[in-house]
Protein backbone atom coordinates (compact mmCIF):
# COMPACT_ATOMS: atom_id res chain seq x y z
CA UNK A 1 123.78 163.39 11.13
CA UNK A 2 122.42 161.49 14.44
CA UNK A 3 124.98 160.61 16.61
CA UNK A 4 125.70 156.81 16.93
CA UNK A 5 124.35 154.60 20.16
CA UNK A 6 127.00 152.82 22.36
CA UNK A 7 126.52 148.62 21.66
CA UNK A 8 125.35 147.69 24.71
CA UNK A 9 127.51 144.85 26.07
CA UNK A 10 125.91 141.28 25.65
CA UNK A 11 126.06 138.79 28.21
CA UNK A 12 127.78 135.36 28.18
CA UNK A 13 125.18 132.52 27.30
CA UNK A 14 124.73 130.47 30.31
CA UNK A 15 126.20 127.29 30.26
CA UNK A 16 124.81 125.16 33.24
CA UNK A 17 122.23 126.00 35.69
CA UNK A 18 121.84 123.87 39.01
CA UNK A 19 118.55 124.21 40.73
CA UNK A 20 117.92 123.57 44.19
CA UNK A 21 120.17 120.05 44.30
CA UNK A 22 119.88 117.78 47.39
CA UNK A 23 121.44 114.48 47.93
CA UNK A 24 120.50 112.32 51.05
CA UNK A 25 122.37 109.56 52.34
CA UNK A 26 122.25 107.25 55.36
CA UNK A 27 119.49 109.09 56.91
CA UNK A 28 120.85 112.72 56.87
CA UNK A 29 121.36 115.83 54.16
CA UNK A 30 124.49 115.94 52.58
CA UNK A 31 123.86 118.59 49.61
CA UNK A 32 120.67 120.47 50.53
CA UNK A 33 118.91 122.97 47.61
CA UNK A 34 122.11 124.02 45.79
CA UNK A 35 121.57 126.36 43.33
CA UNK A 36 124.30 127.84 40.51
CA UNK A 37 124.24 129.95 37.49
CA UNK A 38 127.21 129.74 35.05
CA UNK A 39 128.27 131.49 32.08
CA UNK A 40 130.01 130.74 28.63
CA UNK A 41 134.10 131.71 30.26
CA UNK A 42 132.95 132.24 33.55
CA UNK A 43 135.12 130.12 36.36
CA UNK A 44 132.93 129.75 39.74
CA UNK A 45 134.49 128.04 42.65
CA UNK A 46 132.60 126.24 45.05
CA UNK A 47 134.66 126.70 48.35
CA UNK A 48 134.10 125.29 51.38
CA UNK A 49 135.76 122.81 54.44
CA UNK A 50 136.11 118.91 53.82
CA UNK A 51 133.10 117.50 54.27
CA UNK A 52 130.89 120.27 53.41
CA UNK A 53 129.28 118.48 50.30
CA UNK A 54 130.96 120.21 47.34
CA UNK A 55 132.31 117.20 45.50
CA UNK A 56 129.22 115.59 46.08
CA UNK A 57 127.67 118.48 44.55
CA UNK A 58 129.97 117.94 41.39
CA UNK A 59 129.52 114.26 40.94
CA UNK A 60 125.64 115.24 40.86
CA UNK A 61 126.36 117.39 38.24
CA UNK A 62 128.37 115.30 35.86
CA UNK A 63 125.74 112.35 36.39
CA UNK A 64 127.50 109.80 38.06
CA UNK A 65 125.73 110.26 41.08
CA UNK A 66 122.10 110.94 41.14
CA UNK A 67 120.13 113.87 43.58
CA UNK A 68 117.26 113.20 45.36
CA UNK A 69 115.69 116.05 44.41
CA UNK A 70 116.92 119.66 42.12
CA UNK A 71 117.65 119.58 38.44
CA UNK A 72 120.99 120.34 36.39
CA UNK A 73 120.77 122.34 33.27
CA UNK A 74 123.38 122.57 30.32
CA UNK A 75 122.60 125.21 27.59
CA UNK A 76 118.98 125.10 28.38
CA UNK A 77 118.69 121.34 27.99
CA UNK A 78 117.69 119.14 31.31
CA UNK A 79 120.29 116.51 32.21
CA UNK A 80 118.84 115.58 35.69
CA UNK A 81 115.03 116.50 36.62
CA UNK A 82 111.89 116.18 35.58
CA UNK A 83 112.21 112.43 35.19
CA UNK A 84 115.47 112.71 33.04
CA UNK A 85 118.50 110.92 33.74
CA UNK A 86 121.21 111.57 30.87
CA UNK A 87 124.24 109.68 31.62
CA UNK A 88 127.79 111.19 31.81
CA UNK A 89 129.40 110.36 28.78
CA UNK A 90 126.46 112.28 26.91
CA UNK A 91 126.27 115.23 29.34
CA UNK A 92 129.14 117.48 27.20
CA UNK A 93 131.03 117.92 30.26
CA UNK A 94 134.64 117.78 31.00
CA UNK A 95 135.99 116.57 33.94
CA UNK A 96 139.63 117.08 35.96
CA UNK A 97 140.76 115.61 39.49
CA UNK A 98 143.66 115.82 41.56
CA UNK A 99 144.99 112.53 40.81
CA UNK A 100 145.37 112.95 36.83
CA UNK A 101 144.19 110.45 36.31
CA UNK A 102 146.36 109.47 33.25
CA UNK A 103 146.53 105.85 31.68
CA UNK A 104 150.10 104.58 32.27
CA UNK A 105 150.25 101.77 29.47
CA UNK A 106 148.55 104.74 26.73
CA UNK A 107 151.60 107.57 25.34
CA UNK A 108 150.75 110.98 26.24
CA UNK A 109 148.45 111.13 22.51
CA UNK A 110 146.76 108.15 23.42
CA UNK A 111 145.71 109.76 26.45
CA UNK A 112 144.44 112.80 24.90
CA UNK A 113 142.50 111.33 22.35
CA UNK A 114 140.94 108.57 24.32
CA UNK A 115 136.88 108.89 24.11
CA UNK A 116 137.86 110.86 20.72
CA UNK A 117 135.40 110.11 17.86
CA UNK A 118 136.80 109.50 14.15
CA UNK A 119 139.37 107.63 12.51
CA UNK A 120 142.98 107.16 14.08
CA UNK A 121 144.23 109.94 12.43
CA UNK A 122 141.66 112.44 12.99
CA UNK A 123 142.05 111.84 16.50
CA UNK A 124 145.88 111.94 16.36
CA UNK A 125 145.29 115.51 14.94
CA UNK A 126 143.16 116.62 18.06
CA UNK A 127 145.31 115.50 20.30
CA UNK A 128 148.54 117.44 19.07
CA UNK A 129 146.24 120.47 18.58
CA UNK A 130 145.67 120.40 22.15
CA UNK A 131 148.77 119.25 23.50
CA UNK A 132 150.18 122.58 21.55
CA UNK A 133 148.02 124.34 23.40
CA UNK A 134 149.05 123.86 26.53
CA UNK A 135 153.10 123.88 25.79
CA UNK A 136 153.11 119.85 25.54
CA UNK A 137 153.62 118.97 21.59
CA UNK A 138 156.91 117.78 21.42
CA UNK A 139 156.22 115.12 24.26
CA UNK A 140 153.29 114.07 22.48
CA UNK A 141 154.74 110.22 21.91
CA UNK A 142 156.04 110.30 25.53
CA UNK A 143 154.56 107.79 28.33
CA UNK A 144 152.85 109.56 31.46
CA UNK A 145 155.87 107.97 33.54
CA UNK A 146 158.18 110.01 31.91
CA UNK A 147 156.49 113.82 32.70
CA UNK A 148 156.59 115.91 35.59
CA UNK A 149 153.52 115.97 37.90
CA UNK A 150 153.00 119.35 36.03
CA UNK A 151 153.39 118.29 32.59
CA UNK A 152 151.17 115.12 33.55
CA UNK A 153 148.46 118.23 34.94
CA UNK A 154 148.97 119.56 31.21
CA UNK A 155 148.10 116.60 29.64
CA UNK A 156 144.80 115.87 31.65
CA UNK A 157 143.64 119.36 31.16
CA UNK A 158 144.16 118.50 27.44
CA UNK A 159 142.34 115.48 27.53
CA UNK A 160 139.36 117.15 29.49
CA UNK A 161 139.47 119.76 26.34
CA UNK A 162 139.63 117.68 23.58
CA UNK A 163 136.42 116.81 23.30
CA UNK A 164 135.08 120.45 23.22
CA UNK A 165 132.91 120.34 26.36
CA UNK A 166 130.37 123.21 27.46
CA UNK A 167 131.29 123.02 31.27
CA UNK A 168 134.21 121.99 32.74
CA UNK A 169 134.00 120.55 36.75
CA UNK A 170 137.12 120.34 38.35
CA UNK A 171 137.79 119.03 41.82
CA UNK A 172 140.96 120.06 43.26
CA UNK A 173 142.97 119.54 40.44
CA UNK A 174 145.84 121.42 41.59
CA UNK A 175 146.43 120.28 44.78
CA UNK A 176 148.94 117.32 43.74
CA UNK A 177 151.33 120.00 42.52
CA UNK A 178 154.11 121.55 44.85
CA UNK A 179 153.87 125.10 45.43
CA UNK A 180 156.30 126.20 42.65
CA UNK A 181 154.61 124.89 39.85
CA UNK A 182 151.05 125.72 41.32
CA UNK A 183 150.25 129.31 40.40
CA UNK A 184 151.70 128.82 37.02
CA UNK A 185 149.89 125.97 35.83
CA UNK A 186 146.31 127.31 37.50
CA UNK A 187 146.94 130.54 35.23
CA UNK A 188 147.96 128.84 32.49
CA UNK A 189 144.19 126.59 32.68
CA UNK A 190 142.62 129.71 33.69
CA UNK A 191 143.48 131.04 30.24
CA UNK A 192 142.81 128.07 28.12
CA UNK A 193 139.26 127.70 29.54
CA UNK A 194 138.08 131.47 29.23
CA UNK A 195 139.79 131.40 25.66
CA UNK A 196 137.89 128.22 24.74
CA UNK A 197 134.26 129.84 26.70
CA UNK A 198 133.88 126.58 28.59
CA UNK A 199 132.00 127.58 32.11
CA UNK A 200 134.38 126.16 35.02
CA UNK A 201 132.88 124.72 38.53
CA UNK A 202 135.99 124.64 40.35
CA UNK A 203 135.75 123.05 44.03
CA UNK A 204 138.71 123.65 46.11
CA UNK A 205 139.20 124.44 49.95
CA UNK A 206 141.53 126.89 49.27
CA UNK A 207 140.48 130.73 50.20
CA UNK A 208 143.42 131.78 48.07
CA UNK A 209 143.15 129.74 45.23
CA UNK A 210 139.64 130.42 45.20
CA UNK A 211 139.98 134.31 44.89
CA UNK A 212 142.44 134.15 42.37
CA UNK A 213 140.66 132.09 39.96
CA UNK A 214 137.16 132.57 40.52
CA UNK A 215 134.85 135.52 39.19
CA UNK A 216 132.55 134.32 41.56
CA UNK A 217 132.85 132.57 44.73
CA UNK A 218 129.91 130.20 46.15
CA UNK A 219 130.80 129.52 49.76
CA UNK A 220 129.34 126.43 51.23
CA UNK A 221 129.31 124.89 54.53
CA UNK A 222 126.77 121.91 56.03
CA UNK A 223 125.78 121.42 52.57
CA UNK A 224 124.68 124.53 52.09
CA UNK A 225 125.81 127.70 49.85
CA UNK A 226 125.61 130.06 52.95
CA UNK A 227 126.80 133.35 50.32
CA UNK A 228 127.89 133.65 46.85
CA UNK A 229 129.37 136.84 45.09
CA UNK A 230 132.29 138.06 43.25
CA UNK A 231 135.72 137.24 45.33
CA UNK A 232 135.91 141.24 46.42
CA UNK A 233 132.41 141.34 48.13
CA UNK A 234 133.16 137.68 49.57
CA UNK A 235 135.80 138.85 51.48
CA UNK A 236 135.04 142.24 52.50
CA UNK A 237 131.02 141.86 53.17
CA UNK A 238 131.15 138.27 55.21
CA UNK A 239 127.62 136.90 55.86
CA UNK A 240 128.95 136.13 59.33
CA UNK A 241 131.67 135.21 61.36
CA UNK A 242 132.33 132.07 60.19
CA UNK A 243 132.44 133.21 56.14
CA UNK A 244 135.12 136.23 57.45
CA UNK A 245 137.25 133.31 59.54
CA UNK A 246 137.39 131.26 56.13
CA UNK A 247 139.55 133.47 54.52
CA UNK A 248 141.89 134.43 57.55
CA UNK A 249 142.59 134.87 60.65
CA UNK A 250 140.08 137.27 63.02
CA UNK A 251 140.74 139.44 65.76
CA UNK A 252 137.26 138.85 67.69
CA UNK A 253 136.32 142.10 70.51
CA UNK A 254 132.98 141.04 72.48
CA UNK A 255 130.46 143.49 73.41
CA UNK A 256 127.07 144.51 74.33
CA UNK A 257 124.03 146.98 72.15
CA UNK A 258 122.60 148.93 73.94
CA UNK A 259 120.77 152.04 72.14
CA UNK A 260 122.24 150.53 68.76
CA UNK A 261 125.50 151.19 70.35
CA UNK A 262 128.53 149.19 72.03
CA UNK A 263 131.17 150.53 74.02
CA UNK A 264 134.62 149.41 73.20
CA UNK A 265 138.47 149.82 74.48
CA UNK A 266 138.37 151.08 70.85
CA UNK A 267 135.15 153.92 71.50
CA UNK A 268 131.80 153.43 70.59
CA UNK A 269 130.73 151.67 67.59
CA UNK A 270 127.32 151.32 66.43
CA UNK A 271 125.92 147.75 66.02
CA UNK A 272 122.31 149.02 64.13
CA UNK A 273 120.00 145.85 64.13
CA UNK A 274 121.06 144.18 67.25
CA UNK A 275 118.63 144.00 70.01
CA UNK A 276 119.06 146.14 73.18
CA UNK A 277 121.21 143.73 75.45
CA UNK A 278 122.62 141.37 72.64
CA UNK A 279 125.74 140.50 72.87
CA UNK A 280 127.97 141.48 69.97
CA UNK A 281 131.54 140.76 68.15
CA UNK A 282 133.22 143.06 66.33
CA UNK A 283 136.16 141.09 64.15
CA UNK A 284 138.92 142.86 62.24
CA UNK A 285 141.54 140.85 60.42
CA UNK A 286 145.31 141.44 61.71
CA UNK A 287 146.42 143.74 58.26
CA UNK A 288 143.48 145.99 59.22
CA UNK A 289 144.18 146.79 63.08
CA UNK A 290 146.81 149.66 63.33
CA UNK A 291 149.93 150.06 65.33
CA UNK A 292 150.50 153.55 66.52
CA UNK A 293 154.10 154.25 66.80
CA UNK A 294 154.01 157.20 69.13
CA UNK A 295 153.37 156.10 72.84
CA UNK A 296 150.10 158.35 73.36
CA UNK A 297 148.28 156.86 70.96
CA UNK A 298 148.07 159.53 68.02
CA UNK A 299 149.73 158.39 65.00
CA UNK A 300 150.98 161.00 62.48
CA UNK A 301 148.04 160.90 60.41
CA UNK A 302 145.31 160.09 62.44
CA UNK A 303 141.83 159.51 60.66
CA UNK A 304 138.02 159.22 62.09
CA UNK A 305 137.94 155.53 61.32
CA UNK A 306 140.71 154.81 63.71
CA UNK A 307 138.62 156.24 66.30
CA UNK A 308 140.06 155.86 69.84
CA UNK A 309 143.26 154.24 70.09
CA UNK A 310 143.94 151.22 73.33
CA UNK A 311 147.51 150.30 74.66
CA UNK A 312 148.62 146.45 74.47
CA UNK A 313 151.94 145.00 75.35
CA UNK A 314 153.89 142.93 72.70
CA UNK A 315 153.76 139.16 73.22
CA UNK A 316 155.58 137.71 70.54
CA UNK A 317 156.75 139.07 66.59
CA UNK A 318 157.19 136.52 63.67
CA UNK A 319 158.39 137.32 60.21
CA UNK A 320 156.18 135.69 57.58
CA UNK A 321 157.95 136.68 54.49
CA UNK A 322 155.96 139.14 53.49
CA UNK A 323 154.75 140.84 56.31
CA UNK A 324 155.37 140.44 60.21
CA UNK A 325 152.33 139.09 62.54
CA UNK A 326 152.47 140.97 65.99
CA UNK A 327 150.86 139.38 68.93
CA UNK A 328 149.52 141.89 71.66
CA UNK A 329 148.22 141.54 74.97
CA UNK A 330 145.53 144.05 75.69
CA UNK A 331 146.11 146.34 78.45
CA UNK A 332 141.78 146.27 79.41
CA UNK A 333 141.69 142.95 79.46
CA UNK A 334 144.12 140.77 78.60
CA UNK A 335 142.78 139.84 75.83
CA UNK A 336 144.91 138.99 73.00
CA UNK A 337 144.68 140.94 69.32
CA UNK A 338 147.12 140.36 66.27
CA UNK A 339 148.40 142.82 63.90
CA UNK A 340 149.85 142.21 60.20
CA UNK A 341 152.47 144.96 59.23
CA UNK A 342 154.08 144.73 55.87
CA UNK A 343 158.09 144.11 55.20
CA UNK A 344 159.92 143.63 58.70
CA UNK A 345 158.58 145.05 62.05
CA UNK A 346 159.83 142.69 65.10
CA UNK A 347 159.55 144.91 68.71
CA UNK A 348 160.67 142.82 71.35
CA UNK A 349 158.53 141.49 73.71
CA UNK A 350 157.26 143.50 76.73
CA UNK A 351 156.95 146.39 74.72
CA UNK A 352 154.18 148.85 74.91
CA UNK A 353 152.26 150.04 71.76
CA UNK A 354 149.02 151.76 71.04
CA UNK A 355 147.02 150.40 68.79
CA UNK A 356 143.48 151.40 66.65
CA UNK A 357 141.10 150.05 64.41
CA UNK A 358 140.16 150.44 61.06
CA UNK A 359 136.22 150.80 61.41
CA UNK A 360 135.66 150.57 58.06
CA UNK A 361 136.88 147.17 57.91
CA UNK A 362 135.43 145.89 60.97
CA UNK A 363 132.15 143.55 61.12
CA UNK A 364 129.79 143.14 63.58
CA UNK A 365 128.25 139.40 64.14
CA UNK A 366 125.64 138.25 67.09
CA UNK A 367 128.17 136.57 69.76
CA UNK A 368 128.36 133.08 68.68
């Protein structure tokens, strides 16, 4: 008897494919050679400041704006290149915005089934299989007027389903909703669209919304995608200082190479790849720099990647809910470094307190 082979895992079909877009407009760049691979139930966001060309980006992609140059992809087939222009109601593609965009004077079905194909009933039937889906069949005769902002959310993401579209763009859609309803509603779509193997281009400017929906993240600033990756490498292997500040808040020490080396309050740390002289800047986000408790500077489980520990005096302690934020002024310098601690840690200020890095969290960027 031969023993039987493992099935080798087969990957998701991909869904759209964006190839070096560009969009000029009034004599400068505004999307310049954006390129993205999605999947069948794969949710990318494209994250990035205002202003930074990402809706652009996704109006190019659902065709009601057209690229000076780059071509857009869905299941193989071109929609925009190669002297093809397919216009958005025939692209396949689903689309959801902040504003709802519901039709007051149409009941929550008619809203649903609008752009439906078939006879009334047929598309009566579409629209309460999708309004089941997302919790929402009993309001099905209701007007928009009488939902909540996130039953009206519901509803849109309905509508946007309905029609069975390959790819799904969504541009901030969840930024209309207060903070309560938020996480439960983007889990909720999250769910639906992975179920249904639509792939999701989700633009947002929100680090944290971004790494809990995306399986990849494509960062973009000027324009530009400047890194892309799953959220974990994102965050924790930053392209440079800017990409790290995106998702929080940086404690920046300056330095100089010299020998692939750079002395530090903190000891030596080596800075490969930086030329002799360079100046340097070692960041470290505040849950990452340590606060040793005993005043000469040797926790009780000191570890090599703390390496040498520098005194600071206490500035100022918040609680944040979930953690305290420290403020230190350095002893060396007076420079001033912050420090996350979980639960509640509030020393008064003026006190003294050693603190030490976690090396293998810090990155080193040429001084800006």
């Amino acid at each position: 008897m031969t023993a039987s082979r493992p099935i080798a895992a087969t990957a998701a079909p991909v869904r759209l494919q964006v190839t070096g877009l560009t969009r000029r407009a009034g004599g400068r760049t505004i999307v310049s050679d954006v390129s993205l691979t999605i999947r069948a139930g794969q949710v990318t966001c494209l994250l990035g400041p205002s202003g930074c060309g990402k809706s652009t980006t996704l109006r190019m992609i659902a065709g009601v704006e057209r690229p000076d140059a780059g071509e857009v992809r869905a299941d193989g087939q071109v929609l925009s290149g190669e002297g093809v222009e397919v216009p958005p109601e025939a692209r396949g593609i689903g689309l959801m915005f902040q504003d709802f965009a519901l039709f007051p004077h149409l009941s929550v079905a008619g809203n649903v089934a609008f752009g439906l194909t078939g006879s009334r009933a047929e598309k009566r039937a579409r629209a309460a299989a999708m309004l089941d889906r997302v919790h929402l069949g009993r309001h099905i005769d209701a007007m928009p007027h009488e939902l909540s902002g996130g039953e009206q959310q519901r509803v849109a993401l309905a509508r946007a389903l309905a029609p069975g579209p390959r790819i799904m763009l969504m541009d901030e859609p969840f930024s209309g909703l207060d903070n309560r309803l938020r996480d439960g509603i983007r889990d909720e779509t999250l769910v639906i669209l992975k179920e249904s193997g639509t792939a999701v281009l989700l633009v947002t400017h929100e680090p944290d919304e971004a790494m809990r929906m995306a399986d990849e993240i494509a960062l973009m600033r000027g324009g530009r995608i400047v890194q892309a990756g799953a959220p974990y490498n994102i965050y924790n292997a930053p392209t440079d200082r800017a990409a790290a500040a995106f998702f929080s808040d940086l404690n920046v020490i300056r330095g100089v190479s010299r020998g692939a080396l750079t002395d530090t309050p903190f000891g030596q740390f080596l800075t490969p790849g930086h030329a002799d002289g360079a100046a340097v800047e070692i960041v470290i986000r505040p849950q990452h720099l340590k606060i040793d408790f005993d005043r000469h500077g040797r926790g009780p489980n000191p570890t090599p990647q703390d390496g040498v520990p520098a005194r600071g005096t206490v500035v100022r302690a918040r609680f944040l809910g979930r953690e305290s934020l420290v403020e230190f002024r350095m002893d060396h310098d007076g420079s001033t470094l912050r420090a996350a601690v979980p639960n509640v840690f509030l020393p008064r200020p003026g006190t003294p307190l050693w603190l030490s890095l976690r090396r293998d969290r810090c990155h080193v960027f040429p001084a800006g």
